[in-house]
C-alpha atoms as a PDB file:
ATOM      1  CA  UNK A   1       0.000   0.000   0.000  1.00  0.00           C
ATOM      2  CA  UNK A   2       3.180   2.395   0.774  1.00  0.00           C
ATOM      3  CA  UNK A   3       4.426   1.697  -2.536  1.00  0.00           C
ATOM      4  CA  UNK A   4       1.402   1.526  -4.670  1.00  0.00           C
ATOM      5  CA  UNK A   5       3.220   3.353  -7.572  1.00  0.00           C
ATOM      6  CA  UNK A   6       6.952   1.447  -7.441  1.00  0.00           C
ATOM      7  CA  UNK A   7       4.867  -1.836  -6.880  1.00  0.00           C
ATOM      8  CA  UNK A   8       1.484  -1.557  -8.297  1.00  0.00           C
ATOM      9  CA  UNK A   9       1.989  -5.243 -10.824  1.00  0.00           C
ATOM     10  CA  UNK A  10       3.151  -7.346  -7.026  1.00  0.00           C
ATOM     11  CA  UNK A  11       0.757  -5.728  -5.473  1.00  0.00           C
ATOM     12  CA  UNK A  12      -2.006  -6.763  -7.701  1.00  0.00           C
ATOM     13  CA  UNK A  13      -0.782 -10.202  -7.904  1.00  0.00           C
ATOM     14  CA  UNK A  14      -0.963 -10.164  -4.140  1.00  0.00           C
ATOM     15  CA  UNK A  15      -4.659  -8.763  -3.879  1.00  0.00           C
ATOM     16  CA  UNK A  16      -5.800 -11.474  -6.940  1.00  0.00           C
ATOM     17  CA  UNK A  17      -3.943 -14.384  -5.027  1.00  0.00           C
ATOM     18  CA  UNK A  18      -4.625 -13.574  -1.099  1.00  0.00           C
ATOM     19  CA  UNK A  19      -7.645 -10.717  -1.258  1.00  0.00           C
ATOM     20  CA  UNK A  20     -10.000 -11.542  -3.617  1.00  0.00           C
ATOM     21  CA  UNK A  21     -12.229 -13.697  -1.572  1.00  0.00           C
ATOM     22  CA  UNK A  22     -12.190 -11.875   1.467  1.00  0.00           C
ATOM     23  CA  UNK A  23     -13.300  -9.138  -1.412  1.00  0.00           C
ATOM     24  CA  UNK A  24     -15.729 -11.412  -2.737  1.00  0.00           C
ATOM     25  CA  UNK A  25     -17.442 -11.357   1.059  1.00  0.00           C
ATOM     26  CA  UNK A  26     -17.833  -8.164   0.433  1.00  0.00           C
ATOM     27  CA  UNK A  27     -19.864  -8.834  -2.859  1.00  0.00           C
ATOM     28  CA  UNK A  28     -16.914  -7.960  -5.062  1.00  0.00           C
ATOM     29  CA  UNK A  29     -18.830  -4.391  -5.895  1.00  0.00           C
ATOM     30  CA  UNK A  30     -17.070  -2.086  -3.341  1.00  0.00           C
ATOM     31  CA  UNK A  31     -14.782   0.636  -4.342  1.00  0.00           C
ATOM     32  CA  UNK A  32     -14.827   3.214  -1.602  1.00  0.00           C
ATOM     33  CA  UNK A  33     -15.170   3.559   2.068  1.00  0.00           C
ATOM     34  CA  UNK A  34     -16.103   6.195   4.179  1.00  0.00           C
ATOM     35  CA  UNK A  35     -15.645   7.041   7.396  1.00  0.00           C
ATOM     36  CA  UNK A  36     -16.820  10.177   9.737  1.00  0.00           C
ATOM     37  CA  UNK A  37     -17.297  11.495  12.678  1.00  0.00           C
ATOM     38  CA  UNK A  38     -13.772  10.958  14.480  1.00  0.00           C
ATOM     39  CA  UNK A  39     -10.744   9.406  12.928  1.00  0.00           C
ATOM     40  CA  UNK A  40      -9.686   6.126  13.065  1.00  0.00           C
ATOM     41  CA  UNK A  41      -6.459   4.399  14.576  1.00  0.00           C
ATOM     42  CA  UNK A  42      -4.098   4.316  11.520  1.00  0.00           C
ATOM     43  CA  UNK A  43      -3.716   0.929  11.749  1.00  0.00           C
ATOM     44  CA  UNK A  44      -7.390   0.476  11.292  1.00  0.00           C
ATOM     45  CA  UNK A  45      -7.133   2.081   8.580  1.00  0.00           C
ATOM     46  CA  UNK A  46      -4.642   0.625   6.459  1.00  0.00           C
ATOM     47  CA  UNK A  47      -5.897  -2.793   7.536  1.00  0.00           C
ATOM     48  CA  UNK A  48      -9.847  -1.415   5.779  1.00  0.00           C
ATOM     49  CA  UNK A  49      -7.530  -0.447   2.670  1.00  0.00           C
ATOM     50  CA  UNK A  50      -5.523  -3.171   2.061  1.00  0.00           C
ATOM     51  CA  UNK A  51      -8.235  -5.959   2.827  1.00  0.00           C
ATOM     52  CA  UNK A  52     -10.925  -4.392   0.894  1.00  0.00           C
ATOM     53  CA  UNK A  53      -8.558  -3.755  -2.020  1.00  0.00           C
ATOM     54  CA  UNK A  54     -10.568  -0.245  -2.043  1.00  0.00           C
ATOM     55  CA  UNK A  55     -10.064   3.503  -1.532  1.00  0.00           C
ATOM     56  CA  UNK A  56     -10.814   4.763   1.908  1.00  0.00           C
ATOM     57  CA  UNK A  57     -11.234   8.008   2.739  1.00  0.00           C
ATOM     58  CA  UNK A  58     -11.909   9.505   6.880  1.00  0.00           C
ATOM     59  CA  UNK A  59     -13.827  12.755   7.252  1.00  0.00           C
ATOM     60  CA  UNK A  60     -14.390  14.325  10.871  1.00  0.00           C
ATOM     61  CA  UNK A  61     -15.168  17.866  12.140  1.00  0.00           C
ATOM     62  CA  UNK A  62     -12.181  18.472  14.465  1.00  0.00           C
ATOM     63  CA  UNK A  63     -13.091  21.832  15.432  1.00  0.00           C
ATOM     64  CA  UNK A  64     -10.636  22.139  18.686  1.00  0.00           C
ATOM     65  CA  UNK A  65      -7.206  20.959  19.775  1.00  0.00           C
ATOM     66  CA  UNK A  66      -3.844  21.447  20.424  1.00  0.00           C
ATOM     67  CA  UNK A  67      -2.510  24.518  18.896  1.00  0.00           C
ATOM     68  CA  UNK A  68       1.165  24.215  16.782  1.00  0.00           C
ATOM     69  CA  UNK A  69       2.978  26.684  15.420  1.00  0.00           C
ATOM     70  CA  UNK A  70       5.695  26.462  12.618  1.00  0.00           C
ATOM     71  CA  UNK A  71       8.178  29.311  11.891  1.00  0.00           C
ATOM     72  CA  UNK A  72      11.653  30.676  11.759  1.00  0.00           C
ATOM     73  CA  UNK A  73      10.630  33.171  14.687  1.00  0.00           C
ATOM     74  CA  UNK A  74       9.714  30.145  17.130  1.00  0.00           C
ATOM     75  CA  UNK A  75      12.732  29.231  19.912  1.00  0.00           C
ATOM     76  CA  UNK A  76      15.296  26.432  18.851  1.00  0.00           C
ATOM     77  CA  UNK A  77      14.345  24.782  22.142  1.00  0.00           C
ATOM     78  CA  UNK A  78      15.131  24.615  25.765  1.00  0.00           C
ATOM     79  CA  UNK A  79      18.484  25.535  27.302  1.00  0.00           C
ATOM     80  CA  UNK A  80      20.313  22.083  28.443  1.00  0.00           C
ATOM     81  CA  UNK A  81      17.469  20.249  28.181  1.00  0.00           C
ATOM     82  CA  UNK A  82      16.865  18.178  25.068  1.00  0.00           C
ATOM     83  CA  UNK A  83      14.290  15.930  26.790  1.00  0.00           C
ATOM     84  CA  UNK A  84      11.808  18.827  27.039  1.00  0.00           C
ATOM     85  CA  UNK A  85      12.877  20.005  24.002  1.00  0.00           C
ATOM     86  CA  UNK A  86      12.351  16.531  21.855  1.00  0.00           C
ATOM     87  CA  UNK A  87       8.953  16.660  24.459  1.00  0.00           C
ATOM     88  CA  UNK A  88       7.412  19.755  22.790  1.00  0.00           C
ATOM     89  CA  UNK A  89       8.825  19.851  19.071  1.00  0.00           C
ATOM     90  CA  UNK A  90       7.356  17.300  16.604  1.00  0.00           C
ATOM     91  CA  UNK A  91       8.571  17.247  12.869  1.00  0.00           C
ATOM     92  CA  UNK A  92       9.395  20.732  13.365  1.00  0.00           C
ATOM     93  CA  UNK A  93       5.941  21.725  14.864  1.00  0.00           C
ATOM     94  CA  UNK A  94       5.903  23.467  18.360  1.00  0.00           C
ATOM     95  CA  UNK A  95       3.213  22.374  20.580  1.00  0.00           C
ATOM     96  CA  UNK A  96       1.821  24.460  22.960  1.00  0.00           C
ATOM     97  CA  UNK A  97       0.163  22.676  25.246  1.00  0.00           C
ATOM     98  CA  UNK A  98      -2.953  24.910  24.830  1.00  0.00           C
ATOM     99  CA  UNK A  99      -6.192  23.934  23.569  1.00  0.00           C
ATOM    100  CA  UNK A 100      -8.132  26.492  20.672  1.00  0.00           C
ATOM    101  CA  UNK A 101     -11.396  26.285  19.209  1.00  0.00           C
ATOM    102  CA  UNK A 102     -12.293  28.076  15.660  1.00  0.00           C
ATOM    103  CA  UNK A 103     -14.998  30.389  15.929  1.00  0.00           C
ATOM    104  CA  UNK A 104     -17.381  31.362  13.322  1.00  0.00           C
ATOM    105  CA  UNK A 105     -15.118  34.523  12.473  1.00  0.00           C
ATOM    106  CA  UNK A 106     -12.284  32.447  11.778  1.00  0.00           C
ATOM    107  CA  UNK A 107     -10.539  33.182  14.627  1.00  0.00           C
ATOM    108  CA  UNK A 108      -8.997  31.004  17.372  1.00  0.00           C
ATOM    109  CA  UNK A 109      -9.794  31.178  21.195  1.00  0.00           C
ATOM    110  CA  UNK A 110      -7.722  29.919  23.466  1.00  0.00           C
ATOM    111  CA  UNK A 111      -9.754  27.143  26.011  1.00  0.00           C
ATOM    112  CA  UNK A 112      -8.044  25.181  28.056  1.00  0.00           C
ATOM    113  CA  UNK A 113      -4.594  23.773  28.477  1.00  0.00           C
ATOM    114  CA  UNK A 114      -4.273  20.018  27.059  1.00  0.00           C
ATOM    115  CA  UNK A 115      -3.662  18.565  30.479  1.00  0.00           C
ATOM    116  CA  UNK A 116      -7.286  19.544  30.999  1.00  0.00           C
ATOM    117  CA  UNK A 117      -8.665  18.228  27.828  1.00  0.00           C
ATOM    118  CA  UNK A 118      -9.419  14.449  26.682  1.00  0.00           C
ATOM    119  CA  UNK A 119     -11.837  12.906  24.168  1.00  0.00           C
ATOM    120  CA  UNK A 120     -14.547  10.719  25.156  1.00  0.00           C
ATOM    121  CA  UNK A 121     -14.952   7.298  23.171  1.00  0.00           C
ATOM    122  CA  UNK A 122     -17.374   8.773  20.416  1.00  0.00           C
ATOM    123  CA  UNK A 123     -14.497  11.398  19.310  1.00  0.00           C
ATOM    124  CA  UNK A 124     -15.810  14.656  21.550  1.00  0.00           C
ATOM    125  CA  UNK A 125     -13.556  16.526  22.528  1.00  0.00           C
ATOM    126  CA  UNK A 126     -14.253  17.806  26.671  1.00  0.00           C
ATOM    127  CA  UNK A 127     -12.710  20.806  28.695  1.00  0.00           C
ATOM    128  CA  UNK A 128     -13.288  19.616  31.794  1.00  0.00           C
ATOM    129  CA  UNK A 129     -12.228  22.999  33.792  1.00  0.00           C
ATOM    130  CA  UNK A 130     -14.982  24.686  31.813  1.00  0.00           C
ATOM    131  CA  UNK A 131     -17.294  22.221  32.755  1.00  0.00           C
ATOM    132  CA  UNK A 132     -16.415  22.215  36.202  1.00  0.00           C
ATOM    133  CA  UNK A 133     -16.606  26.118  35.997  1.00  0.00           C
ATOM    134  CA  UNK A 134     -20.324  25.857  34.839  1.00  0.00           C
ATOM    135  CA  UNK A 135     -21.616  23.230  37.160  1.00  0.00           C
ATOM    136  CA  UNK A 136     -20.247  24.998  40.218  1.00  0.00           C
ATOM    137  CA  UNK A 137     -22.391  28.190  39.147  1.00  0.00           C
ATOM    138  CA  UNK A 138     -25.319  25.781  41.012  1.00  0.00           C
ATOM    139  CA  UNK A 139     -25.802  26.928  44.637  1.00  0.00           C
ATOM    140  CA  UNK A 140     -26.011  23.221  45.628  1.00  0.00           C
ATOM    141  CA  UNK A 141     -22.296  22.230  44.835  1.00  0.00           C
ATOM    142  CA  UNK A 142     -18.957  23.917  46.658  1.00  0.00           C
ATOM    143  CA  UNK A 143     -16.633  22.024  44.195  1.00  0.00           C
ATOM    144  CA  UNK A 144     -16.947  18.927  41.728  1.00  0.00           C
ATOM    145  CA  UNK A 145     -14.327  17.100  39.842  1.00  0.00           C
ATOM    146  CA  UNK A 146     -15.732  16.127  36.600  1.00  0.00           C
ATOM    147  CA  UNK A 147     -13.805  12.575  35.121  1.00  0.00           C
ATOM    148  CA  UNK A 148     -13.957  11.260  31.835  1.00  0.00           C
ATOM    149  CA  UNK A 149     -11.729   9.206  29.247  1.00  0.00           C
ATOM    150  CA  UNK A 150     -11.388   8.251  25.833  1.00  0.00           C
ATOM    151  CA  UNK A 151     -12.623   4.699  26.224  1.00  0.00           C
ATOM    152  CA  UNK A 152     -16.246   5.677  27.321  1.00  0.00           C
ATOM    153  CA  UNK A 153     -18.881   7.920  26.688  1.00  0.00           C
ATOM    154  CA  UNK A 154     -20.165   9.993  28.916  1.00  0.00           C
ATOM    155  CA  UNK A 155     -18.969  12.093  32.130  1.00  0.00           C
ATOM    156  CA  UNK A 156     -18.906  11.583  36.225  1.00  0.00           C
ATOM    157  CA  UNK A 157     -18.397  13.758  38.817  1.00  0.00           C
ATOM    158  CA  UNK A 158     -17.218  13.271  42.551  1.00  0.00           C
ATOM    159  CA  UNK A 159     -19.513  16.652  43.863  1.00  0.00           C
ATOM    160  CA  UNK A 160     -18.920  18.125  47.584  1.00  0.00           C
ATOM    161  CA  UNK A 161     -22.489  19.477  48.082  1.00  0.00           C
ATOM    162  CA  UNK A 162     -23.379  23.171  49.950  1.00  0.00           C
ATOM    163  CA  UNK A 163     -23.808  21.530  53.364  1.00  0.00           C
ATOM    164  CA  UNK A 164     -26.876  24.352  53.848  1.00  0.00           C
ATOM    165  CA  UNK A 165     -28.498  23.528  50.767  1.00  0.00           C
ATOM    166  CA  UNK A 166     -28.469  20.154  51.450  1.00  0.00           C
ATOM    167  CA  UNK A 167     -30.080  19.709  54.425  1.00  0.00           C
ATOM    168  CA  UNK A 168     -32.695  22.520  53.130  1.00  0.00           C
ATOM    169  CA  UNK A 169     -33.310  19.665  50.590  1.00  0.00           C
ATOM    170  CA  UNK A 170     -33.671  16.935  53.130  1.00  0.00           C
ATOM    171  CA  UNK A 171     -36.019  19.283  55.960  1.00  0.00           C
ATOM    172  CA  UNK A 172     -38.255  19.827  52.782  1.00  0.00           C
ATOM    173  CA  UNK A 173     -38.257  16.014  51.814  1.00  0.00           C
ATOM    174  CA  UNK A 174     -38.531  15.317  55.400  1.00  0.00           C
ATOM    175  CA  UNK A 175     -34.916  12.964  54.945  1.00  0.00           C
ATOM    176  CA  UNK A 176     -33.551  11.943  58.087  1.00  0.00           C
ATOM    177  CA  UNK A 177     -29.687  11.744  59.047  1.00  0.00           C
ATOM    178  CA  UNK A 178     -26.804  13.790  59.238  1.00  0.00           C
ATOM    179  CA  UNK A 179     -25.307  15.649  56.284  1.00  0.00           C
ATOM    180  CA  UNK A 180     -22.900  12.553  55.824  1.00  0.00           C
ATOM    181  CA  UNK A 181     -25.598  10.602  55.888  1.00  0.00           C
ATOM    182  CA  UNK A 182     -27.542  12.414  52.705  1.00  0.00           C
ATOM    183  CA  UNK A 183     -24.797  13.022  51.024  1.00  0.00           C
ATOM    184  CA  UNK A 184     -25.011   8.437  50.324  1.00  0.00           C
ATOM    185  CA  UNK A 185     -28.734   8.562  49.713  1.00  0.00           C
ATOM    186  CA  UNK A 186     -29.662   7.886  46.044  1.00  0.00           C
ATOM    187  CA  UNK A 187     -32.364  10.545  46.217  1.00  0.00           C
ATOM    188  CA  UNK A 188     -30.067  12.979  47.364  1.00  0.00           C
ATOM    189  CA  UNK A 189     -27.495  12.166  44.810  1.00  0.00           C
ATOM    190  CA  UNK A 190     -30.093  11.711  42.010  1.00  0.00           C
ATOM    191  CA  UNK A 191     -31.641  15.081  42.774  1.00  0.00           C
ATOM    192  CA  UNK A 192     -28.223  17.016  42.817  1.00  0.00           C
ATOM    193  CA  UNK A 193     -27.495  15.469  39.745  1.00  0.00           C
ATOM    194  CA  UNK A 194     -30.487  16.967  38.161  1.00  0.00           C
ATOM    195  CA  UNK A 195     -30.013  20.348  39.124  1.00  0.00           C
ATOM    196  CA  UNK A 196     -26.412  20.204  37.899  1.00  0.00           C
ATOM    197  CA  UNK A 197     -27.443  18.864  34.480  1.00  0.00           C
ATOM    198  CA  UNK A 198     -30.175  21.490  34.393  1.00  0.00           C
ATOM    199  CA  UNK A 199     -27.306  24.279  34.950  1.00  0.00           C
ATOM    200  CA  UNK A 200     -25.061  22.668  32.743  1.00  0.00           C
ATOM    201  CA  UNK A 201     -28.528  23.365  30.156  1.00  0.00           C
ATOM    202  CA  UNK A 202     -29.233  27.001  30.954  1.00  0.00           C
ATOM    203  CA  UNK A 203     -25.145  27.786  30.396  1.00  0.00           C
ATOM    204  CA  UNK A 204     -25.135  26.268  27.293  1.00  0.00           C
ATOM    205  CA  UNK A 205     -23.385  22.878  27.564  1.00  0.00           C
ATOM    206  CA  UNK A 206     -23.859  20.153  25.444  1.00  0.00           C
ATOM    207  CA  UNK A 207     -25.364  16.802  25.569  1.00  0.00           C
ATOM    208  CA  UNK A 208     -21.969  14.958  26.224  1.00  0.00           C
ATOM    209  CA  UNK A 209     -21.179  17.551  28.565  1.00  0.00           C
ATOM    210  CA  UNK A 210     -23.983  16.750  30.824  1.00  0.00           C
ATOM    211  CA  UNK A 211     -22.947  14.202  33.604  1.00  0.00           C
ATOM    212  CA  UNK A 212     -24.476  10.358  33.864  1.00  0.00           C
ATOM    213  CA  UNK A 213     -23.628   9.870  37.766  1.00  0.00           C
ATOM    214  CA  UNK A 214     -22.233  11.704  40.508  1.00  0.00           C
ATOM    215  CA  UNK A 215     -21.022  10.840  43.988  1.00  0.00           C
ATOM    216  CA  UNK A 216     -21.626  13.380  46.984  1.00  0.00           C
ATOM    217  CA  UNK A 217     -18.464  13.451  49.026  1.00  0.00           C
ATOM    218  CA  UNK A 218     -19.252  15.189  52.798  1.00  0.00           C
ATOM    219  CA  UNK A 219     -15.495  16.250  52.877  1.00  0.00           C
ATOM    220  CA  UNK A 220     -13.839  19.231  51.378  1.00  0.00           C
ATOM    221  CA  UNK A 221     -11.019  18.371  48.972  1.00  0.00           C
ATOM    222  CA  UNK A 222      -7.834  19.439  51.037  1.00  0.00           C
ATOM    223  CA  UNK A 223      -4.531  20.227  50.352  1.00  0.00           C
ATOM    224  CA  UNK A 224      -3.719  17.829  53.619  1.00  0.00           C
ATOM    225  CA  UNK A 225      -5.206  14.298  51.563  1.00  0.00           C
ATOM    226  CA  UNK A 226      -3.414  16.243  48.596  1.00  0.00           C
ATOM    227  CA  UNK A 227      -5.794  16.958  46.300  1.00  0.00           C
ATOM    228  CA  UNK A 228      -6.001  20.229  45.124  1.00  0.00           C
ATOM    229  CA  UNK A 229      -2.904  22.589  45.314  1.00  0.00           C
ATOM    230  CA  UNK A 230      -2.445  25.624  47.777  1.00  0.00           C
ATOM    231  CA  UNK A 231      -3.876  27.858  45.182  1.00  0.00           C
ATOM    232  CA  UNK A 232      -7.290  25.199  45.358  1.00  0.00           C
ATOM    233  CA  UNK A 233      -6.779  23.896  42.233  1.00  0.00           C
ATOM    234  CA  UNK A 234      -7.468  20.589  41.381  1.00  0.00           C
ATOM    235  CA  UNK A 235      -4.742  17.725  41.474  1.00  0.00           C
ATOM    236  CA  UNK A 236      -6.634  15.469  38.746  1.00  0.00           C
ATOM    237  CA  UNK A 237      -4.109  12.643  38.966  1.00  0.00           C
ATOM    238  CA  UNK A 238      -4.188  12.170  42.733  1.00  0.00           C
ATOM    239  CA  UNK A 239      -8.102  12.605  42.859  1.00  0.00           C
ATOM    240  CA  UNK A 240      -8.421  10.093  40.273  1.00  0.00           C
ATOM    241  CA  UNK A 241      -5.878   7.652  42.508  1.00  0.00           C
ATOM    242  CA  UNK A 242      -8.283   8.536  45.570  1.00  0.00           C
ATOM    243  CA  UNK A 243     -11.707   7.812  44.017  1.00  0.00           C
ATOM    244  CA  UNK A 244     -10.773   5.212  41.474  1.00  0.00           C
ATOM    245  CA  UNK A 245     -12.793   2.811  42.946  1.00  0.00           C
ATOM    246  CA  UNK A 246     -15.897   5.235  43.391  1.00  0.00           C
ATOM    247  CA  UNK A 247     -15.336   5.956  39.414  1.00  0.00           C
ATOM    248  CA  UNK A 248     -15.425   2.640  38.479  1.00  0.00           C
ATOM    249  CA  UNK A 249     -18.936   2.115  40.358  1.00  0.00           C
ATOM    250  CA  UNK A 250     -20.436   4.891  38.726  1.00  0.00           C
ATOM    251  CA  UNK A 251     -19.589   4.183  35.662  1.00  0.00           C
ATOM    252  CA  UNK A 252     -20.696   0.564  36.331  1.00  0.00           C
ATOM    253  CA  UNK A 253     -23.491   1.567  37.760  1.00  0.00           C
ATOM    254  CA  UNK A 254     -24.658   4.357  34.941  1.00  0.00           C
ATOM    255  CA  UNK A 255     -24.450   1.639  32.863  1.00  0.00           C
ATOM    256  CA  UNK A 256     -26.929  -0.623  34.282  1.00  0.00           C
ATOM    257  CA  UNK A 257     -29.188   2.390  34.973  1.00  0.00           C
ATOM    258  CA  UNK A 258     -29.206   1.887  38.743  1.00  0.00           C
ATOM    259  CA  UNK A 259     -27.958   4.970  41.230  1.00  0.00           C
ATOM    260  CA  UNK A 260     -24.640   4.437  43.285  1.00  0.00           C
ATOM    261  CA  UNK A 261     -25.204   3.687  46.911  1.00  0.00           C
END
């Protein structure tokens, strides 16, 4: 396939001899193949090329990423310290580490640093600061950590409720127990997660952007348990480390349609 044009009489020989049935399963009629809405692992590709002996072509809307920039103005690279250097330069591309997003205009805004951004399994991109900067616009939540990755679907959040707003919830419901106590009942949980999606709505977020499952944590991240830093930002490595097994269940759990307890 790398050598179509230097090679092109082996390689037919090769697709006649080894390809042609496997072609044949395919009803022998198929010429091109498309694929959209995120790209595909290369070697997914070339394996859909050379197997169906047929042109394939990807198209996806990547409207956000990292931004690189190319030019003789750009540093040579960091001063004793190739490592960083080989880090951030890629076939002569510098990349920032910051995340941009084309507007209408045709102009770039700036979003999010990529340590902040991943893409969910379906190809979405998600800037989870700016997420986590919407939800905690709700006067039921003090902070939330919002989690996702690239091999599911949908979002998570670990949530440290307004202890006040809480227990106004509960007096009204007439819920029993201390604030520890709601904080693990599925009503409690279910209805915070309701009002955060319904935020998430009136700022504007998207449908992937909404969260599937939260867990209420009664306990203030700290910088003592190391989890945010002393300017209260959040360490998402170490929270991830301290929850994973409260992740796991939610995502388990959102899957089956049932409420963590």
């Amino acid at each position: 396939m790398q050598k179509v044009f230097i090679n092109r009489v082996s390689h037919l020989f090769r697709d006649l001899l080894l390809l042609e049935q496997l072609k044949e399963g395919l009803e022998g009629r198929i010429h091109l193949m498309l694929a959209g809405a995120a790209p595909l692992p290369r070697q997914i590709e070339e394996f859909m090329r050379v197997t169906s002996c047929s042109v394939f072509v990807q198209g996806y809307d990547t409207p956000r990423g990292e931004i690189c920039l190319r030019d003789h103005t750009l540093f040579s690279g960091y001063y004793k310290r190739p490592d960083l250097t080989e880090e951030v330069f890629s076939d002569g591309w510098f990349h920032t580490g910051d995340i941009g997003v084309w507007q209408p205009d045709g102009t770039m805004k700036i979003i999010d640093r990529k340590k902040n951004i991943f893409k969910l399994s379906q190809g979405e991109y998600v800037a989870v600061a700016v997420l986590e900067s919407a939800y905690t616009q709700s006067r039921l939540v003090a902070s939330v950590w919002v989690y996702g990755n690239s091999f599911e679907s949908f979002l998570v959040a670990v949530v440290v409720p307004e202890r006040q707003a809480l227990e106004e919830w509960a007096a009204a419901n007439k819920k029993p127990g201390d604030f520890a106590e709601l904080c693990n009942d599925p009503k409690a949980r279910a209805y915070i997660q309701d009002e955060l999606n319904k935020t998430g709505k009136k700022l504007g977020l998207r449908g992937f952007e909404m969260l599937k499952a939260v867990h209420l944590e009664p306990v203030p991240f700290s910088i003592e348990k190391n989890l945010i830093t002393p300017t209260f930002k959040l360490k998402r490595p170490q929270l991830l480390k301290y929850y994973k097994d409260r992740i796991d269940q939610l995502y388990k759990d959102a899957k089956e349609g049932r409420t963590t307890v």
